[in-house]
C-alpha atoms as a PDB file:
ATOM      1  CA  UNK A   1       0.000   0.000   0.000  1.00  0.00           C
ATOM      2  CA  UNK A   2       1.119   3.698  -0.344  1.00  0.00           C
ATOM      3  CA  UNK A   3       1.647   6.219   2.014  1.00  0.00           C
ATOM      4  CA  UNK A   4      -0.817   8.543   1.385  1.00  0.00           C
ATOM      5  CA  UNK A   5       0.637  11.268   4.215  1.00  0.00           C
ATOM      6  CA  UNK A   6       3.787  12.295   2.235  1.00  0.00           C
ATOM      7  CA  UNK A   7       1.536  13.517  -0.486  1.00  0.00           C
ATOM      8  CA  UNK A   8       0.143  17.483   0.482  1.00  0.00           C
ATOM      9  CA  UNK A   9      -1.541  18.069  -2.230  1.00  0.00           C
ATOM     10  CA  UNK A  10      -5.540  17.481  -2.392  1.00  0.00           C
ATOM     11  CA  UNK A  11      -8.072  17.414  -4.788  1.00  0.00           C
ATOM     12  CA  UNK A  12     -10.498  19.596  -5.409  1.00  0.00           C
ATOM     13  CA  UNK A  13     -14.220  19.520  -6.339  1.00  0.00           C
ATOM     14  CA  UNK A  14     -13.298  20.596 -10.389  1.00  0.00           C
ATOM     15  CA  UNK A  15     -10.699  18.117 -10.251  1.00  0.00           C
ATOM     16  CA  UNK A  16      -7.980  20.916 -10.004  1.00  0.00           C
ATOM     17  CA  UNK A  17      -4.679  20.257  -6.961  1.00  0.00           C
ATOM     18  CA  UNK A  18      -3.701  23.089  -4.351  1.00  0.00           C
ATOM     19  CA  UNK A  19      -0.892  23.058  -2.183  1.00  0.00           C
ATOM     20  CA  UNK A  20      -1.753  22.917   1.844  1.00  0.00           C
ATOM     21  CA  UNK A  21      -0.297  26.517   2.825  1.00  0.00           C
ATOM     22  CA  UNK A  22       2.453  25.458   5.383  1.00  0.00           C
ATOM     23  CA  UNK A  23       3.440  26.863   8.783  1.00  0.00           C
ATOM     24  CA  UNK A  24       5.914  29.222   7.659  1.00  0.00           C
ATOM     25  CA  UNK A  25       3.733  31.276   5.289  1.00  0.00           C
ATOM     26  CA  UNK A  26       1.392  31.764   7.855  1.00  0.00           C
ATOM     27  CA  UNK A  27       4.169  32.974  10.590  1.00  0.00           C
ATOM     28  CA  UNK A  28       5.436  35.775   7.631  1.00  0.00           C
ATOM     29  CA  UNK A  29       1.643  36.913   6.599  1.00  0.00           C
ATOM     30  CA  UNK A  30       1.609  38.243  10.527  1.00  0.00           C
ATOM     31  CA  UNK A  31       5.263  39.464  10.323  1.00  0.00           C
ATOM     32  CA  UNK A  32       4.775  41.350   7.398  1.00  0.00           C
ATOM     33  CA  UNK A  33       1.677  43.229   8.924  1.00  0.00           C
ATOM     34  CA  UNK A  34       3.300  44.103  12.119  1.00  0.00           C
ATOM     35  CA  UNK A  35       5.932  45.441   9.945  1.00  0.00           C
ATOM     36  CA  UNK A  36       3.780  47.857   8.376  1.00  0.00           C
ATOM     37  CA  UNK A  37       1.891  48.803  11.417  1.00  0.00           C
ATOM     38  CA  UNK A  38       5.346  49.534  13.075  1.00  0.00           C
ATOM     39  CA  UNK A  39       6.857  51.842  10.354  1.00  0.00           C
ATOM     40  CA  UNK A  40       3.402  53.695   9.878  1.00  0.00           C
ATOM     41  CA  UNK A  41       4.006  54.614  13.875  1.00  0.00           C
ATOM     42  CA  UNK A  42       7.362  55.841  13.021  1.00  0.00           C
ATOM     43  CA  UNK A  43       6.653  57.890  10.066  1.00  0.00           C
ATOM     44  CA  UNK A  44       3.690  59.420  11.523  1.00  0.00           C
ATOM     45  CA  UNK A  45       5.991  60.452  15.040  1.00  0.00           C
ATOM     46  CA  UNK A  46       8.622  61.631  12.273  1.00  0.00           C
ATOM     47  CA  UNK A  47       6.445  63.987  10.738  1.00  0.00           C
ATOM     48  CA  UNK A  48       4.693  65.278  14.301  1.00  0.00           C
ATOM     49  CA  UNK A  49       8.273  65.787  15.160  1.00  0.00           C
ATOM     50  CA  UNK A  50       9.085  68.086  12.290  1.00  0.00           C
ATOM     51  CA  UNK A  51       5.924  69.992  12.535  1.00  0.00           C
ATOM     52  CA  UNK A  52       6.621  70.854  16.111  1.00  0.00           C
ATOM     53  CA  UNK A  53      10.457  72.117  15.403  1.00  0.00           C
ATOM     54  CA  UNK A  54      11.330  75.650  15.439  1.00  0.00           C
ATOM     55  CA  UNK A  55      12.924  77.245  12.769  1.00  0.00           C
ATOM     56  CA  UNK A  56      14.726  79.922  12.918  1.00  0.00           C
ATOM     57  CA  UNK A  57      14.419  82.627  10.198  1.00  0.00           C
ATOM     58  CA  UNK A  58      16.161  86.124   9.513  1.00  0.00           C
ATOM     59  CA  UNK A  59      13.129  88.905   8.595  1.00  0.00           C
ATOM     60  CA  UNK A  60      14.863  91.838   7.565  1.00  0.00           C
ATOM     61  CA  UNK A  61      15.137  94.710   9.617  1.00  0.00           C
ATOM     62  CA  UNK A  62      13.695  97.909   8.113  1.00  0.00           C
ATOM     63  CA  UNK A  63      14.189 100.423  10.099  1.00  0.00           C
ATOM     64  CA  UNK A  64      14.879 100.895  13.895  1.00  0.00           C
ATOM     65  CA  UNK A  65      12.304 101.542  16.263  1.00  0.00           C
ATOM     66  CA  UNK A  66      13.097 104.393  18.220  1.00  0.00           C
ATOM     67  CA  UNK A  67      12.418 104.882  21.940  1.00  0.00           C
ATOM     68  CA  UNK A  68       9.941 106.777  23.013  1.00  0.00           C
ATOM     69  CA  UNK A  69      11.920 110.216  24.914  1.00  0.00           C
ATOM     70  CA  UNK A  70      12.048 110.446  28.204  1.00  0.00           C
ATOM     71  CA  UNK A  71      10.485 113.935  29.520  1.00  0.00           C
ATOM     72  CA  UNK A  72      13.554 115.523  30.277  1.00  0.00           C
ATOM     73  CA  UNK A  73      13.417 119.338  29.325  1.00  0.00           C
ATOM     74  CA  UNK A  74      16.510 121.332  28.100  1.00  0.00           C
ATOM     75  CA  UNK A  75      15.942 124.903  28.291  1.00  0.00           C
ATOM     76  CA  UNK A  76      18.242 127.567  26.175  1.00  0.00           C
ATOM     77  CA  UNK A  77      18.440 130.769  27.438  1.00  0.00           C
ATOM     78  CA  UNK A  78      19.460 134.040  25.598  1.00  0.00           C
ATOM     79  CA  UNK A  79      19.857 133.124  22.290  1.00  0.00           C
ATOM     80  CA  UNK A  80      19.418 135.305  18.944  1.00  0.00           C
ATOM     81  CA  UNK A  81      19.299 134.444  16.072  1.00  0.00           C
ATOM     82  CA  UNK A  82      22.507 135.489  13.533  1.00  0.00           C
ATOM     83  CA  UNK A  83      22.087 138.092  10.682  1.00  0.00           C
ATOM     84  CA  UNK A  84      24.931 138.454   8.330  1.00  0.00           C
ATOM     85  CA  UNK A  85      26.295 142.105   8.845  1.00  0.00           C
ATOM     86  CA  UNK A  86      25.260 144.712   6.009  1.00  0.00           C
ATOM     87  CA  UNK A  87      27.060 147.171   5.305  1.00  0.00           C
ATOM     88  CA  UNK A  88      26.804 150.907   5.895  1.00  0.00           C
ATOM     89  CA  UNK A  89      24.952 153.434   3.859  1.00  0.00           C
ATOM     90  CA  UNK A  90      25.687 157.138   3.716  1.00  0.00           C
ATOM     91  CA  UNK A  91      22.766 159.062   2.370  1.00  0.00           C
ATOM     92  CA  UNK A  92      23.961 160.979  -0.296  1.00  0.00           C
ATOM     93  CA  UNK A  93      23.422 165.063  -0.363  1.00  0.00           C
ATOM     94  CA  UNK A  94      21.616 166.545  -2.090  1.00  0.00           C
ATOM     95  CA  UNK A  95      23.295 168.803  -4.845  1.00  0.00           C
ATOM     96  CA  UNK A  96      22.061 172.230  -3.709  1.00  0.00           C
ATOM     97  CA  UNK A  97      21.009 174.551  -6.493  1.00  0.00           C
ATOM     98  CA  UNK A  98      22.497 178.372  -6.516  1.00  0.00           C
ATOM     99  CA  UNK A  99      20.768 180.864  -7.952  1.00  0.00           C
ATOM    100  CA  UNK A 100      22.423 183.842  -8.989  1.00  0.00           C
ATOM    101  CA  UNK A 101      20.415 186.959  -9.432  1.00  0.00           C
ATOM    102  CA  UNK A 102      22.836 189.387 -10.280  1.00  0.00           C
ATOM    103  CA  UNK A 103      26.158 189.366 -12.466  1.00  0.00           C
ATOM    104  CA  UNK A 104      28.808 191.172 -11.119  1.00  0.00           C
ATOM    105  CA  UNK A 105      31.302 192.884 -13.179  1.00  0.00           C
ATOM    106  CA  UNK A 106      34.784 192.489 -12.977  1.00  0.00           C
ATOM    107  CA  UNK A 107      37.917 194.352 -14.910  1.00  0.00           C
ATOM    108  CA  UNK A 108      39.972 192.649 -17.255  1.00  0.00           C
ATOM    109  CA  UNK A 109      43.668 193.042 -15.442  1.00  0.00           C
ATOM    110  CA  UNK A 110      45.645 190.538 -17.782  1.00  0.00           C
ATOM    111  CA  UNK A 111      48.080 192.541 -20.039  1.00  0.00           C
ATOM    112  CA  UNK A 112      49.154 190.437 -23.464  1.00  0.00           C
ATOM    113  CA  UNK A 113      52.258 190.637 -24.011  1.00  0.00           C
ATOM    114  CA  UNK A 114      53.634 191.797 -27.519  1.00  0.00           C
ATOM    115  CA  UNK A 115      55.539 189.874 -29.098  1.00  0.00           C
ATOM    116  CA  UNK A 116      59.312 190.523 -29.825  1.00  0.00           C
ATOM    117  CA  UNK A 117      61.662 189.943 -32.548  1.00  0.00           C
ATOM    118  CA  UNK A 118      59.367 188.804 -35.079  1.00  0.00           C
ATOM    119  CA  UNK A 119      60.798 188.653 -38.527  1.00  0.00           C
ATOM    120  CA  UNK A 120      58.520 189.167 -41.723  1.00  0.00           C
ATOM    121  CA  UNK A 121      59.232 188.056 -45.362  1.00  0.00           C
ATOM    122  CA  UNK A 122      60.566 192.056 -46.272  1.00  0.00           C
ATOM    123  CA  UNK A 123      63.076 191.352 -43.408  1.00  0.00           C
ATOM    124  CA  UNK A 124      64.415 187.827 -44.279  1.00  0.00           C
ATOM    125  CA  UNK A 125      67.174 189.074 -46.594  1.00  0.00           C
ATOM    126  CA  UNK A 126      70.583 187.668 -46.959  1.00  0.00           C
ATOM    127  CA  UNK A 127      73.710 188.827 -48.940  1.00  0.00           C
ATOM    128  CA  UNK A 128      73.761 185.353 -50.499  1.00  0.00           C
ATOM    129  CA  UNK A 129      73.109 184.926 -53.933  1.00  0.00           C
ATOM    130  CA  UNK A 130      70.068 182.092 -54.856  1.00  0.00           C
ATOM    131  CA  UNK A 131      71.860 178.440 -55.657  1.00  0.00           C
ATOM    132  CA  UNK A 132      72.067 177.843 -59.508  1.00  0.00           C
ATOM    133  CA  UNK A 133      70.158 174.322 -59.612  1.00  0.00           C
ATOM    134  CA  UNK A 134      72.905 173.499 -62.507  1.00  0.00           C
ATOM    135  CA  UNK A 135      75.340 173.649 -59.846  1.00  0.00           C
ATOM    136  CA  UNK A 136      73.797 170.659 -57.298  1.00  0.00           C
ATOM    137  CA  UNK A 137      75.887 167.745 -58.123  1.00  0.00           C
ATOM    138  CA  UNK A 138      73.816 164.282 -57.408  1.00  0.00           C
ATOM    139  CA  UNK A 139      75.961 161.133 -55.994  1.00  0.00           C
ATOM    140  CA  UNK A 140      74.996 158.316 -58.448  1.00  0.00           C
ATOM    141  CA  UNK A 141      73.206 155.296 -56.736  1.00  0.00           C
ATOM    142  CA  UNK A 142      75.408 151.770 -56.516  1.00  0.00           C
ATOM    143  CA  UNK A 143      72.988 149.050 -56.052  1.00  0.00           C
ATOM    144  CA  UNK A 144      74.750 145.936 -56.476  1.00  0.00           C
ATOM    145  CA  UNK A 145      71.456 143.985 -55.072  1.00  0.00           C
ATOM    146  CA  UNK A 146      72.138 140.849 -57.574  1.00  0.00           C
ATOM    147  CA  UNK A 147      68.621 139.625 -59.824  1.00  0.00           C
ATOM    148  CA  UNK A 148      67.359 136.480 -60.431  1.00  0.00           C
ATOM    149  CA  UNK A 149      67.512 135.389 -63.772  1.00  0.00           C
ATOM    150  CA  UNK A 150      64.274 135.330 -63.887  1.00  0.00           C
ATOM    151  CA  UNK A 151      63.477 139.164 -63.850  1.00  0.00           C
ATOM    152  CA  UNK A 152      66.669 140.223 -65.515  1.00  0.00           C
ATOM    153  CA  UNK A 153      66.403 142.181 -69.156  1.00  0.00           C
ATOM    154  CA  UNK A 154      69.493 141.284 -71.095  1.00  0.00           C
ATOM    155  CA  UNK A 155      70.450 137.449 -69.227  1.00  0.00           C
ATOM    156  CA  UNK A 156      74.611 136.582 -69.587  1.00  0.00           C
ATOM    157  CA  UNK A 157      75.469 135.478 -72.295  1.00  0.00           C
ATOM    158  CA  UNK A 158      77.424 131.879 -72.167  1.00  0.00           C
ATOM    159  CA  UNK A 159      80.007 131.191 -74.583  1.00  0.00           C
ATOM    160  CA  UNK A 160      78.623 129.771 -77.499  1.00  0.00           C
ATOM    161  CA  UNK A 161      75.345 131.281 -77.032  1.00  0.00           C
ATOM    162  CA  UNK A 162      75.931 134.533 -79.112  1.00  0.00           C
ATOM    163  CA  UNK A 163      74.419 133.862 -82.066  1.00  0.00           C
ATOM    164  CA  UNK A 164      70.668 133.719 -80.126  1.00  0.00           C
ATOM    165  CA  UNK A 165      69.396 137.319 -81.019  1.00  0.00           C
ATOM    166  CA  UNK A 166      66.013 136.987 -78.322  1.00  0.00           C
ATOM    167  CA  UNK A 167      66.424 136.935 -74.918  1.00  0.00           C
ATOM    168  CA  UNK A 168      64.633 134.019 -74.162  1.00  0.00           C
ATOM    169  CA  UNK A 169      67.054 132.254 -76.562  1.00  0.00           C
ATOM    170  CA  UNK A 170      69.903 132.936 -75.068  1.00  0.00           C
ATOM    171  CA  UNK A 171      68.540 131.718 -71.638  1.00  0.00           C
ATOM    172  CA  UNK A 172      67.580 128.228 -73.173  1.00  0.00           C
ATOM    173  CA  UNK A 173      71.017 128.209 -74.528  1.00  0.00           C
ATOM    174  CA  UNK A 174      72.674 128.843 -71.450  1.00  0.00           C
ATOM    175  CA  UNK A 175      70.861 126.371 -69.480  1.00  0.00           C
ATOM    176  CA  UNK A 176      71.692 123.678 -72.033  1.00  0.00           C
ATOM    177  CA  UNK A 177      75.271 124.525 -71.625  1.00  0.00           C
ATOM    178  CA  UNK A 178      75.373 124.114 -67.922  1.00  0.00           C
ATOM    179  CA  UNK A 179      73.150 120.912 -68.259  1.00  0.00           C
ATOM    180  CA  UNK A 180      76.022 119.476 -70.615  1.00  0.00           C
ATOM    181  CA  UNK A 181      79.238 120.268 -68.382  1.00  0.00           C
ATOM    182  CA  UNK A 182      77.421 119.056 -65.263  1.00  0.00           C
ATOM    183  CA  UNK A 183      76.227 115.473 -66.982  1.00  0.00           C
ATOM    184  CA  UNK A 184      80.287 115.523 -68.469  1.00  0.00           C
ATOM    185  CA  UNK A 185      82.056 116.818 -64.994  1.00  0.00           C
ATOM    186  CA  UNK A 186      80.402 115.548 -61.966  1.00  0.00           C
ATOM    187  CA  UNK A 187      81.146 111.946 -60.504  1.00  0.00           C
ATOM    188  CA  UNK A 188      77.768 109.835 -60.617  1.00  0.00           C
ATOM    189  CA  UNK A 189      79.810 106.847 -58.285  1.00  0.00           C
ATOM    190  CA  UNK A 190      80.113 109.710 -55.425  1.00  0.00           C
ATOM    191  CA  UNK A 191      76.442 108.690 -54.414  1.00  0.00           C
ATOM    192  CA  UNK A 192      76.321 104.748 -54.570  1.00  0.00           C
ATOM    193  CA  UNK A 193      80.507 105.013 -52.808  1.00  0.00           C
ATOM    194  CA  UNK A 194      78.660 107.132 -50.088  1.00  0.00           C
ATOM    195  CA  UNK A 195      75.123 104.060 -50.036  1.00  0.00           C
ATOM    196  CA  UNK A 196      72.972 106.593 -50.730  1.00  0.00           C
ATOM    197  CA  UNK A 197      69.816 104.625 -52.632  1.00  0.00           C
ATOM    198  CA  UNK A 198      67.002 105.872 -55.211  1.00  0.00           C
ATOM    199  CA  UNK A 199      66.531 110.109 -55.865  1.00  0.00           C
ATOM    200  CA  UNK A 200      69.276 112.042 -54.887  1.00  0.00           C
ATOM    201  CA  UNK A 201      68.305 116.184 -55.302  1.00  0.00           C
ATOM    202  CA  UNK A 202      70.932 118.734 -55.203  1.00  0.00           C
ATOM    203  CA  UNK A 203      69.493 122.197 -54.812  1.00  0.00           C
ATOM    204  CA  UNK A 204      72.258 124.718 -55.986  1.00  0.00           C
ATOM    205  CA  UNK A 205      72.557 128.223 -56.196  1.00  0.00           C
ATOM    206  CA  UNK A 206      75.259 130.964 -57.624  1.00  0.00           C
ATOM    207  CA  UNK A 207      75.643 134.301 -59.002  1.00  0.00           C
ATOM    208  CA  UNK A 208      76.988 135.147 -62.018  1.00  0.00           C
ATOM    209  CA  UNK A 209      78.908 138.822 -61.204  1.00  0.00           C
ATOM    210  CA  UNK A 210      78.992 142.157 -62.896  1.00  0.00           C
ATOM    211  CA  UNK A 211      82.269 141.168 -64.692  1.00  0.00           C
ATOM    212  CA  UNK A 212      80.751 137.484 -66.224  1.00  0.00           C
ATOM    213  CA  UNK A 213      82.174 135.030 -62.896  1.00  0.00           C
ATOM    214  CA  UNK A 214      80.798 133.053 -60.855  1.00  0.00           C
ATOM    215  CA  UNK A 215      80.262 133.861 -57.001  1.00  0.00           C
ATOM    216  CA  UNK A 216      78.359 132.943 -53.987  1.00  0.00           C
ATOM    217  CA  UNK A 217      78.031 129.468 -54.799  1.00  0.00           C
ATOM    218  CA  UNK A 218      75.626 127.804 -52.397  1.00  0.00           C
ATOM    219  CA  UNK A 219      74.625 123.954 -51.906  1.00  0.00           C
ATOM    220  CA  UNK A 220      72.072 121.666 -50.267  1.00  0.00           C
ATOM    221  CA  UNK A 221      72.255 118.349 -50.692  1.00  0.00           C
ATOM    222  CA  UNK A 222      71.447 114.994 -48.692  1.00  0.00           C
ATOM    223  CA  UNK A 223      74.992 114.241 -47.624  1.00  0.00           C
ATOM    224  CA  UNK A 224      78.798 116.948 -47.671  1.00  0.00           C
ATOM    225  CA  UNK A 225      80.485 115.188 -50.195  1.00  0.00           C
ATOM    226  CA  UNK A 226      77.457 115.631 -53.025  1.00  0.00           C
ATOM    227  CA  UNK A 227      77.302 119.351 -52.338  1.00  0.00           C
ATOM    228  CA  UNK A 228      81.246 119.981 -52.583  1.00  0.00           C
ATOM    229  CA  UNK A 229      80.811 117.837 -55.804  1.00  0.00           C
ATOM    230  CA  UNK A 230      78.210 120.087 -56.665  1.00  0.00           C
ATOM    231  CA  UNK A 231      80.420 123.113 -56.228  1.00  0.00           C
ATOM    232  CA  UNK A 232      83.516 121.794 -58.093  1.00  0.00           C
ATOM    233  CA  UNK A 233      81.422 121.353 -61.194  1.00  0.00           C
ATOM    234  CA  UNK A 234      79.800 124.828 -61.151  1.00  0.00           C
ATOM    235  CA  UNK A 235      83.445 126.301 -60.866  1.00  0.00           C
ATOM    236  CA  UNK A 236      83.911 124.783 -63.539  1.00  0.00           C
ATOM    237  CA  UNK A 237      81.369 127.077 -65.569  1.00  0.00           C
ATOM    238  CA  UNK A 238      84.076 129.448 -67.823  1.00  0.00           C
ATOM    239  CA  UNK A 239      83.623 132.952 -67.981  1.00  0.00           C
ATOM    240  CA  UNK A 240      80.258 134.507 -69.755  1.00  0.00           C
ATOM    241  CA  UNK A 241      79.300 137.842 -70.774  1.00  0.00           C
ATOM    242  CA  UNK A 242      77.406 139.569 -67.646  1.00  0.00           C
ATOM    243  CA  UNK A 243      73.673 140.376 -67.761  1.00  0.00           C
ATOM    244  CA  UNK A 244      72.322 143.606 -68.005  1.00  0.00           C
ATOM    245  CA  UNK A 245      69.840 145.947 -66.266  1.00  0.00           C
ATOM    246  CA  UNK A 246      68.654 149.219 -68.122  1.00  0.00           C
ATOM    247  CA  UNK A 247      72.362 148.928 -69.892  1.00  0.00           C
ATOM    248  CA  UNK A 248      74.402 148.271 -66.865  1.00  0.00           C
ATOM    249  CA  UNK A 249      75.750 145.251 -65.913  1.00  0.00           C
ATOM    250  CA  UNK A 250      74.204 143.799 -62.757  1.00  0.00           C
ATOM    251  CA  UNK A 251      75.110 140.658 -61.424  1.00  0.00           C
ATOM    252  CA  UNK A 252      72.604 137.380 -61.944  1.00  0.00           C
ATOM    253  CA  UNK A 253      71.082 134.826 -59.729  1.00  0.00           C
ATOM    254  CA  UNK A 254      71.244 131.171 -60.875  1.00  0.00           C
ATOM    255  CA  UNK A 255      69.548 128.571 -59.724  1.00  0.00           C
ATOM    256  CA  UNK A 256      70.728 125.289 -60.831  1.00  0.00           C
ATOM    257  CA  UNK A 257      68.790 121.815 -59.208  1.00  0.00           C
ATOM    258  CA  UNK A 258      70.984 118.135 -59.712  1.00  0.00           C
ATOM    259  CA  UNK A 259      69.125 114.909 -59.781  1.00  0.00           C
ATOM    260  CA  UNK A 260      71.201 111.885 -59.272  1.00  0.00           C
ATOM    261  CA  UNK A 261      69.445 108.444 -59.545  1.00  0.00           C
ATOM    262  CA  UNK A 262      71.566 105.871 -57.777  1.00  0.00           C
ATOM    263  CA  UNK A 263      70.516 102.358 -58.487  1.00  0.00           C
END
């Protein structure tokens, strides 16, 4: 025969098999609701805990409350009150008005005085004789102011140039003539020997005299040595006949610029 008490299972009226709940389910069902009772208690004495705390806040402070004053009483005797100080005003007088009713006569004492030693035009004679105007000698004028060539009537004349009959001729002429001895005379290396790069002006400047020489020679140039070039060439320039100024011979500014390009 079997043993029929091993088997826990039973069977149902629809023919279906349950387990038999055991001990140990039954002891955790109660477990679990004590459990639940027990942290319900705590929570709820957690949060009548908080409630009843005291927190403490900052409220800003707007203003201070001032005491009320005590009735103390200061009394201030003699006191006045202070005006600035004006200053003094004299009342003017009054211009008094004088009335004269009657004009009193009075001699004239003052004596005028004749004059003395007063000379008239039948007086002012002299032995002299009158001054021939034939006879006044005038000191002729030197003005040896020199004029640019520019302004000047009859420019020198360089040598060469003589066969220009116009003025303005004779000026191109000479200009071409100067142009050709400085391109022939002056040393073009001096700049590059000196590393002097790109345009290189020389601004020169001489006068040609009364008697056809050249004077006054004056340079400007970027470095010495290009401006005593500059005035060893113009020495060079020979003799020429001098300008002229209403037929006199006057002497001639020249202005002569130099343009070196030093590669």
């Amino acid at each position: 025969m079997k043993n029929f008490k091993n088997v826990p299972e039973s069977t149902r009226q629809n023919g279906q098999s349950t387990k038999k709940s055991q001990k140990h389910d039954a002891n955790l069902q109660k477990n679990t609701t004590l459990y639940f009772q027990i942290g319900l208690i705590v929570c709820l004495l957690a949060a009548f805990g908080l409630l009843e705390m005291n927190f403490k806040t900052n409220t800003p402070q707007i203003a201070d409350v001032l005491l009320p004053d005590d009735d103390t009483e200061i009394a201030i005797e003699n006191f006045k009150v202070y005006q600035k100080p004006q200053a003094e005003t004299k009342p003017q007088a009054k211009q008094q008005k004088l009335i004269i009713d009657e004009i009193e006569q009075v001699d004239n004492d003052y004596v005028l005085e004749e004059f003395k030693d007063v000379i008239t035009s039948d007086q002012n004679t002299t032995s002299e004789e009158p001054i021939d105007p034939s006879d006044i000698v005038l000191e002729e004028l030197i003005d040896d102011t020199p004029i640019p060539v520019s302004f000047i009537q009859n420019v020198p004349i360089f040598p060469g140039c003589e066969k220009e009959v116009d003025n303005l001729g004779r000026k191109k002429c000479m200009e071409k003539k100067i142009t050709k001895l400085v391109q022939r005379k002056f040393d073009i290396d001096l700049a590059s020997d000196l590393g002097l790069n790109g345009k290189q002006v020389i601004q020169a400047q001489f006068t040609i005299d009364k008697t056809g020489h050249i004077k006054n020679i004056k340079t400007r140039a970027p470095h010495n040595k290009l401006g005593a070039e500059a005035e060893r060439v113009i020495n060079l320039i020979p003799e020429m006949t001098p300008g002229k100024q209403n037929n006199k011979n006057v002497g001639v500014i020249y202005t002569l610029p130099i343009v070196l390009q030093v590669h």
